[in-house]
Protein backbone atom coordinates (compact mmCIF):
# COMPACT_ATOMS: atom_id res chain seq x y z
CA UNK A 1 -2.21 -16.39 -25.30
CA UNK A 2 -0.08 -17.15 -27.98
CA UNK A 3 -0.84 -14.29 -30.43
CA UNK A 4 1.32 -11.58 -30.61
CA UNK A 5 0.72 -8.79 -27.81
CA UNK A 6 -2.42 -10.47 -26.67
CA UNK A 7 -0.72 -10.52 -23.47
CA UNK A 8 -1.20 -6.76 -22.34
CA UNK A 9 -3.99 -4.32 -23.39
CA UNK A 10 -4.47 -0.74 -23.12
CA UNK A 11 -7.71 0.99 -22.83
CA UNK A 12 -9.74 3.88 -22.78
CA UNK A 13 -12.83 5.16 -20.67
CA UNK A 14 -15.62 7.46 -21.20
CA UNK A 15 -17.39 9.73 -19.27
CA UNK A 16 -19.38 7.11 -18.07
CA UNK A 17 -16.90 4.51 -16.78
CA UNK A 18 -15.23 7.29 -15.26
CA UNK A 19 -18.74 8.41 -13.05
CA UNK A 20 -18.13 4.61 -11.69
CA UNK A 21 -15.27 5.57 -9.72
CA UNK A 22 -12.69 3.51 -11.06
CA UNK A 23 -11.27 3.19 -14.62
CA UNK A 24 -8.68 0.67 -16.00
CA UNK A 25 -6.02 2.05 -18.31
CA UNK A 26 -3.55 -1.05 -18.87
CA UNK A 27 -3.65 -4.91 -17.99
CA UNK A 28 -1.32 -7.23 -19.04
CA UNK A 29 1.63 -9.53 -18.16
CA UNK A 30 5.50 -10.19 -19.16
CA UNK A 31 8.03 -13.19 -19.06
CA UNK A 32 11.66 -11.44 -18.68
CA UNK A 33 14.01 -14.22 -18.79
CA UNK A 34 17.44 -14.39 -17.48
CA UNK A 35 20.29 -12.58 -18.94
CA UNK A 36 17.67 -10.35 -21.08
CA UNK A 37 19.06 -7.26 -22.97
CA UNK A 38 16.71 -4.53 -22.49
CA UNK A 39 14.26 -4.02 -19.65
CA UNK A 40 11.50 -3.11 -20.54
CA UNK A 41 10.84 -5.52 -23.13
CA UNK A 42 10.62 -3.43 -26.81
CA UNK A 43 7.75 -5.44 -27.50
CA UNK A 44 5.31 -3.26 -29.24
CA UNK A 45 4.28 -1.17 -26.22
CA UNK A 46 3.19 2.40 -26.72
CA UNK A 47 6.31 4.87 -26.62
CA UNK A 48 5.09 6.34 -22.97
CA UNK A 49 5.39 2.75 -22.02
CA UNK A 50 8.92 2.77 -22.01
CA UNK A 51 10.99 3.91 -19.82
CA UNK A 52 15.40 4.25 -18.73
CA UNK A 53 15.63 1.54 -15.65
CA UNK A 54 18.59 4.46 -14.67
CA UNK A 55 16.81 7.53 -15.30
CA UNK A 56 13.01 5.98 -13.59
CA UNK A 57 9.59 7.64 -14.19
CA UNK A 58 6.46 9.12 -12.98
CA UNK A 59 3.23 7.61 -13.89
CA UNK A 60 0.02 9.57 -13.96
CA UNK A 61 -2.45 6.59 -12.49
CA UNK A 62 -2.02 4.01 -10.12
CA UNK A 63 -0.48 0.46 -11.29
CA UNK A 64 -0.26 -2.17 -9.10
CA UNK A 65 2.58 -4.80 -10.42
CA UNK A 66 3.12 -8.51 -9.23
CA UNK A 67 5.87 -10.31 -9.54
CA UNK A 68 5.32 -13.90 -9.56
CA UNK A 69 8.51 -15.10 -10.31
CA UNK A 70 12.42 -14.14 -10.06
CA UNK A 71 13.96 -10.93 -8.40
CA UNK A 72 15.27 -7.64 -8.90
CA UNK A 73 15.08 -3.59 -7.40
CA UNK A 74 12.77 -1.18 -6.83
CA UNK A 75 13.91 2.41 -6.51
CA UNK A 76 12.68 5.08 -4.52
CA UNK A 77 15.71 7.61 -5.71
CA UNK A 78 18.48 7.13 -8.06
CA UNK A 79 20.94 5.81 -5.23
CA UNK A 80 18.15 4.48 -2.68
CA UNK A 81 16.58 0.72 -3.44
CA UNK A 82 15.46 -2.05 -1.92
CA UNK A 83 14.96 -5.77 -3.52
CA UNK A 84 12.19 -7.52 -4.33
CA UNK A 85 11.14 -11.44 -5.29
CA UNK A 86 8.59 -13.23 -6.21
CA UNK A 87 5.46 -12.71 -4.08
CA UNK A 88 5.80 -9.01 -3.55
CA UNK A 89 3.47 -6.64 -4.63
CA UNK A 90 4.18 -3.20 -5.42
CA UNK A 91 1.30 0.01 -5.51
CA UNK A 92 2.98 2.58 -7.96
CA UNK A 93 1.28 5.62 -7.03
CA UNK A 94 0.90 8.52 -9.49
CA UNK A 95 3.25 11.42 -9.47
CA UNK A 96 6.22 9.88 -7.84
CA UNK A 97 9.41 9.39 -9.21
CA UNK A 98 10.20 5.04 -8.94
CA UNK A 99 11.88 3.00 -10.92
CA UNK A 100 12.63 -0.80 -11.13
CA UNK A 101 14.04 -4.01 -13.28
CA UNK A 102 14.69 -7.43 -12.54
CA UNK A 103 18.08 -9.02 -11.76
CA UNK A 104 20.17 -9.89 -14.68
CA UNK A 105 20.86 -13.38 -13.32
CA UNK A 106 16.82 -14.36 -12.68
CA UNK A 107 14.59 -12.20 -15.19
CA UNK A 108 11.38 -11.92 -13.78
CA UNK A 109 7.85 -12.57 -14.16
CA UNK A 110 5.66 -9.34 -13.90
CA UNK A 111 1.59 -9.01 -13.77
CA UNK A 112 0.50 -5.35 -13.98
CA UNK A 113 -3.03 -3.14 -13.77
CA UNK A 114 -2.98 0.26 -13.91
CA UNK A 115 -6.36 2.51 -12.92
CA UNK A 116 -7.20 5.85 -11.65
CA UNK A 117 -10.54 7.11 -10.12
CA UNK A 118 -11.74 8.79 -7.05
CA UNK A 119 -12.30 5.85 -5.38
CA UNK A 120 -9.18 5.02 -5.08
CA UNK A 121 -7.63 8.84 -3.82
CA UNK A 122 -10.77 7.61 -0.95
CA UNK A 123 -8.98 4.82 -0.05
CA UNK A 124 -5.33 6.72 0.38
CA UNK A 125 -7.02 9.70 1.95
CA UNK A 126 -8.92 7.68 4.57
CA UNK A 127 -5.29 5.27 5.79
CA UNK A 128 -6.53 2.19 3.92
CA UNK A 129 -2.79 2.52 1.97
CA UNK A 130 -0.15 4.68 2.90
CA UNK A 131 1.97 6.84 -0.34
CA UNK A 132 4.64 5.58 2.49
CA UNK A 133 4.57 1.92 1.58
CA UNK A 134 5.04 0.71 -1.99
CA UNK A 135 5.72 -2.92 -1.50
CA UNK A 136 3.56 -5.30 -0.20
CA UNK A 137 4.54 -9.05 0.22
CA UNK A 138 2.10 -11.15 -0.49
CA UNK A 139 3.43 -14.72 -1.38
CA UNK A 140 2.84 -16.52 -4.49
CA UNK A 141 -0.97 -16.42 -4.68
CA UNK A 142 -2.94 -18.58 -7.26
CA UNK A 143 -6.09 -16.71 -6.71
CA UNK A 144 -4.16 -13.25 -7.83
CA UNK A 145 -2.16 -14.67 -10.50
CA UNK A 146 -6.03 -15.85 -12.19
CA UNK A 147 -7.34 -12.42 -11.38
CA UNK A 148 -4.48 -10.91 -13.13
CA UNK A 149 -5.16 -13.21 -16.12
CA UNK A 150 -8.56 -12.79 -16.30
CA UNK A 151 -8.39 -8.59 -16.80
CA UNK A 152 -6.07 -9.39 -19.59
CA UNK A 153 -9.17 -11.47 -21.02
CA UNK A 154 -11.95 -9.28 -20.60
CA UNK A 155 -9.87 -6.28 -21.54
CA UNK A 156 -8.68 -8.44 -25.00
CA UNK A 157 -12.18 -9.31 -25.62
CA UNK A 158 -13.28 -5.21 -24.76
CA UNK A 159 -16.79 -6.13 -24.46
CA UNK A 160 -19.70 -3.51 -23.41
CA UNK A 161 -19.37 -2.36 -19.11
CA UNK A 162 -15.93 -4.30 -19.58
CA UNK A 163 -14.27 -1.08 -17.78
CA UNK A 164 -16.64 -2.00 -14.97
CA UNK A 165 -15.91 -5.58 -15.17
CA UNK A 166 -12.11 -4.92 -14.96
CA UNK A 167 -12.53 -2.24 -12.02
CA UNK A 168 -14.28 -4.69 -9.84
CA UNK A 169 -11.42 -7.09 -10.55
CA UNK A 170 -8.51 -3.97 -9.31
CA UNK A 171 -10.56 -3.90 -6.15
CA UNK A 172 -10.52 -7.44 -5.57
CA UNK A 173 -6.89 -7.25 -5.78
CA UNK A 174 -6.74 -4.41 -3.68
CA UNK A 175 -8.82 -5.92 -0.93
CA UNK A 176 -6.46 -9.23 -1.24
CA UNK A 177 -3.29 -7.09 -0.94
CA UNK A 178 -5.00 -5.72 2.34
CA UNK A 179 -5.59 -8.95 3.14
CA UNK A 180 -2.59 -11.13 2.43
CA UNK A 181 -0.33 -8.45 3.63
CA UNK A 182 -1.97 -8.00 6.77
CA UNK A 183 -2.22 -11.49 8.12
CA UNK A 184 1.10 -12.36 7.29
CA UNK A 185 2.11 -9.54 9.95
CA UNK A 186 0.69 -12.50 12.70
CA UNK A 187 2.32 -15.64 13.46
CA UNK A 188 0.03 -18.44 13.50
CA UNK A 189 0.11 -18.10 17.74
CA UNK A 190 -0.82 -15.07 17.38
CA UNK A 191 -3.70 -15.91 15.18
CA UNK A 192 -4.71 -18.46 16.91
CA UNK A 193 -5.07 -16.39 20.14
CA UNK A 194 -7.25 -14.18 18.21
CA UNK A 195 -9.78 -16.57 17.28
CA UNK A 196 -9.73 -18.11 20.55
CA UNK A 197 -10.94 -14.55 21.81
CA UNK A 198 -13.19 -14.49 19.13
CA UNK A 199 -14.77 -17.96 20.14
CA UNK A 200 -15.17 -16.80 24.01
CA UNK A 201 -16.84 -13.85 23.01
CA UNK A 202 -19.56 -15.40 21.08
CA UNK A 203 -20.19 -17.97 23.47
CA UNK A 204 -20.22 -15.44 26.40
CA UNK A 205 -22.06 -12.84 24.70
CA UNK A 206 -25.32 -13.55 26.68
CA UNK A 207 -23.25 -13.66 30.21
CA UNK A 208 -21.77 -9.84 29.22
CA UNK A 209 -18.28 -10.93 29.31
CA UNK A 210 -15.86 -8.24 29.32
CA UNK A 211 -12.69 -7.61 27.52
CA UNK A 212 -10.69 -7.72 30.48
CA UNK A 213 -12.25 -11.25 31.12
CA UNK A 214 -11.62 -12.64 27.57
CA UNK A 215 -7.83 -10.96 28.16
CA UNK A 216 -7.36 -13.16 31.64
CA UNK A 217 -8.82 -16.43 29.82
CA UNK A 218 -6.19 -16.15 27.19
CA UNK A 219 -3.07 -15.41 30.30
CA UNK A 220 -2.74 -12.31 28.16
CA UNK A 221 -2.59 -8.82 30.13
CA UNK A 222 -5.59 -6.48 28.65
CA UNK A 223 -3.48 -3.69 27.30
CA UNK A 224 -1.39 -6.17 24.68
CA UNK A 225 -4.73 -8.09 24.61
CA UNK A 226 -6.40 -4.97 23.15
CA UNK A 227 -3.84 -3.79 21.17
CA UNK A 228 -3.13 -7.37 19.23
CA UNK A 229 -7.03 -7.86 18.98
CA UNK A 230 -7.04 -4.04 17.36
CA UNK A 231 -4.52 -4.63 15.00
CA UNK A 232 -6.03 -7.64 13.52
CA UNK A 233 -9.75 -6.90 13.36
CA UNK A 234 -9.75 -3.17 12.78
CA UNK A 235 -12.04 -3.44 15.99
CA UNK A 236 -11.15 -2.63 19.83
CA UNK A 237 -12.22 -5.82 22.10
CA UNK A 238 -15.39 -4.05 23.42
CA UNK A 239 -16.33 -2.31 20.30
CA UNK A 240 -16.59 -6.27 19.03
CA UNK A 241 -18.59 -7.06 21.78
CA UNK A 242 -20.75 -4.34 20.83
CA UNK A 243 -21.30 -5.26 17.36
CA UNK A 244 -21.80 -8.67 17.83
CA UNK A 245 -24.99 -7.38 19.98
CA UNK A 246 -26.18 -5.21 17.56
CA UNK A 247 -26.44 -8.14 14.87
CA UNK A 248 -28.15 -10.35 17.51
CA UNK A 249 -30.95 -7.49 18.13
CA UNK A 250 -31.56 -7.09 14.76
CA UNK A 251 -31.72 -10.72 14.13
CA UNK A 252 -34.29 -10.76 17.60
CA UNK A 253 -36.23 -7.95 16.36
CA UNK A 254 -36.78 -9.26 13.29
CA UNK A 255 -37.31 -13.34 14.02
CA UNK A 256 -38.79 -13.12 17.29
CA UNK A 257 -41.86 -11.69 18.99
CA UNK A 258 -39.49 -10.75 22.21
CA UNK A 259 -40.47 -7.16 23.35
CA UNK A 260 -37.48 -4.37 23.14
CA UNK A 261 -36.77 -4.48 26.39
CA UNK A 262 -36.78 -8.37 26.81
CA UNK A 263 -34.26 -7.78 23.97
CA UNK A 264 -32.27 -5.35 25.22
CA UNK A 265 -32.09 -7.42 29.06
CA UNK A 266 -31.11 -10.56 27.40
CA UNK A 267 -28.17 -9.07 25.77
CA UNK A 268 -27.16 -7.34 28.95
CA UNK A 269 -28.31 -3.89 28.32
CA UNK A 270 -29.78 -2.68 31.35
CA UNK A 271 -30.29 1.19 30.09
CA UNK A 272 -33.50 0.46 27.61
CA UNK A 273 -32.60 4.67 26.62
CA UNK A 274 -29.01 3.56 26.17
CA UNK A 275 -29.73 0.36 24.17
CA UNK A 276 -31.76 2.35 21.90
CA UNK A 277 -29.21 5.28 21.34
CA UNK A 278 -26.50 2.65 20.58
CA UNK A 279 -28.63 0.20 17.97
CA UNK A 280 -30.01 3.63 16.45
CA UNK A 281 -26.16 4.66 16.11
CA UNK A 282 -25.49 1.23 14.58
CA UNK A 283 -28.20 1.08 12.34
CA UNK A 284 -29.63 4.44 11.67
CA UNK A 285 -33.10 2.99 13.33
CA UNK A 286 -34.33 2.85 16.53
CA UNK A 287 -35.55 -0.79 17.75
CA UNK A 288 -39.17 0.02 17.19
CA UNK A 289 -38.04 1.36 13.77
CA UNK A 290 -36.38 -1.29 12.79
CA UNK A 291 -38.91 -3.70 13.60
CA UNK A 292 -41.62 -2.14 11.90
CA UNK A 293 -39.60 -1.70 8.51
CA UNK A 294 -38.06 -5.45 8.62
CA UNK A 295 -39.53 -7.59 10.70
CA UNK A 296 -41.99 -10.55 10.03
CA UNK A 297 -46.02 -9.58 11.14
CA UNK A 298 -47.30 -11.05 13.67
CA UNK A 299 -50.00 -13.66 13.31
CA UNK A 300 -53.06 -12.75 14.58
C-alpha cells in the first residue's frame, strides 16, 4: 500500500446497506513515528477528520481503534487520562467527548473502523459492552491486525455488497475483542480448572452428576465453583448440564430409533412432562415434534 492515501478509506451506505444492520463509514491505518509534529497526521483526511489532541471530540458512530505498536493517552475529560500501549483496544462510542495521541517519545501505530447500525445499539443495550469501558487489552493479535488490513482492501477496491463484506469483518472484531479481553481476565489455573469441569461433565452426563459434585472433584467449594464457571462460560454449572442434554436428545431423536421416554431416562430425566417442557423451551419443539420435522424415517 504504497500509493498515496490508499491506506484509509471513507465510505458511504445506502438505504440498503443500512437495512443490514451495520454500515462501515471509515477503515484505514496510520504509522505515527516518534518525535512527530502534529497528531493527527495532515495527511489528506477530510476536515471533520481532524481534530485538537487538547480540545478532544465527539464522534457520531462507533470506531473501534487498535494500536499495534508504541504508547500514548486516552482522555475521558480534559484533566482525566489513562495510558495506553500496544495491544489495547479502544471502542469510541458516539456522542462522548474523548480524546487521545500517542507519546512524543514512541509515535504509535493505529488501525481504525468506524460503523454505526442498530445492531450494534443491540449489543450495548443488552450488556454485551458497557459505554463504561472504552479500553480493552487485547495483546498484539496477528489475526486482528489482517482483519484490519483486509477492510482497508475491500473498502479500496469498493466492490458491489462490499458494505456487507466490511460489516461482517467489524463483527468479527467485535466478537474477538469479547473474546481476547475476556480470557485474559483468567490465569491459565484458572482456565485449566474450567475445562477440567468441563471434561467431568461430559463424561458424567449419563450418571446425572451434579454441580456440587463436579465442585468437590475440583477441591473447589460450589459457590466460587459456580461463580468462576459463570464468569467464563456465560453459563451457570447446571444450566451447562442442561444444555449439554438438550444437544444429546436432539442428536437421539434424530439418529436413533430410542422411544422419548427411553430418551429422556437415559439422560436422567425421570419427569417424561418435565423433559418435554424443558427440550420444548430449548428448542421451540416438543420431542415428538422434533422428531417428526428432523429425524431420519424409519425403515420399514
Amino acid at each position: 500500500m504504497e500509493e498515496k492515501h490508499t491506506n484509509y478509506k471513507y465510505l458511504v451506505r445506502s438505504k440498503r446497506d443500512i437495512d443490514w444492520g451495520i454500515t462501515v463509514n471509515t477503515v484505514g491505518f496510520e504509522n505515527v513515528p516518534a518525535h512527530y509534529e502534529v497528531y493527527p497526521p495532515r495527511t489528506g483526511h477530510p476536515e471533520d477528520f481532524y481534530f485538537t489532541p487538547s480540545q478532544g471530540r465527539i464522534l457520531d458512530s462507533y470506531q473501534l481503534l487498535y494500536i499495534t505498536r508504541g504508547k500514548g493517552y486516552f482522555h475521558t475529560s480534559p484533566n482525566d487520562f489513562i495510558e495506553i500501549s500496544e495491544g489495547d483496544l479502544l471502542l469510541l462510542c458516539p456522542n462522548i467527548w474523548h480524546s487521545y495521541y500517542p507519546d512524543p517519545a514512541t509515535g504509535w501505530q493505529e488501525h481504525w473502523i468506524g460503523f454505526e447500525g442498530i445492531n450494534m445499539d443491540n449489543r450495548f443495550q443488552n450488556n454485551f459492552f458497557s459505554k463504561h469501558q472504552t479500553v480493552y487489552k487485547i495483546g498484539v493479535q496477528d489475526n486482528i491486525v489482517h482483519l484490519y488490513e483486509q477492510a482497508v482492501r475491500i473498502a479500496n477496491e469498493e466492490k458491489a455488497a462490499c458494505q456487507q463484506y466490511l460489516a461482517g469483518i467489524a463483527n468479527l472484531i467485535l466478537g474477538m475483542v469479547l473474546y481476547y479481553s475476556q480470557n485474559r481476565i483468567f490465569d491459565n489455573q484458572m482456565t485449566e480448572q474450567i475445562n477440567k469441569a468441563k471434561i467431568i461433565i461430559r463424561e458424567n452426563l449419563l450418571s446425572d452428576i451434579s454441580p456440587e459434585e463436579v465442585a468437590r472433584k475440583l477441591n473447589m467449594s460450589y459457590s466460587w465453583f459456580r461463580k468462576l464457571f459463570k464468569e467464563y462460560t456465560g453459563l451457570s454449572p447446571a444450566h451447562y448440564i442442561q444444555e449439554l442434554k438438550m444437544q444429546q436428545s436432539k442428536d437421539l431423536l434424530v439418529n436413533s430409533w430410542l422411544t422419548i421416554k427411553e430418551i429422556a431416562y437415559r439422560l436422567n430425566f425421570n419427569d417424561i412432562p418435565y423433559f418435554t417442557k424443558a427440550f420444548k423451551r430449548h428448542s421451540g419443539y416438543t420431542p415428538s415434534e422434533y422428531r417428526n420435522k428432523f429425524g431420519k424415517e424409519r425403515p420399514d
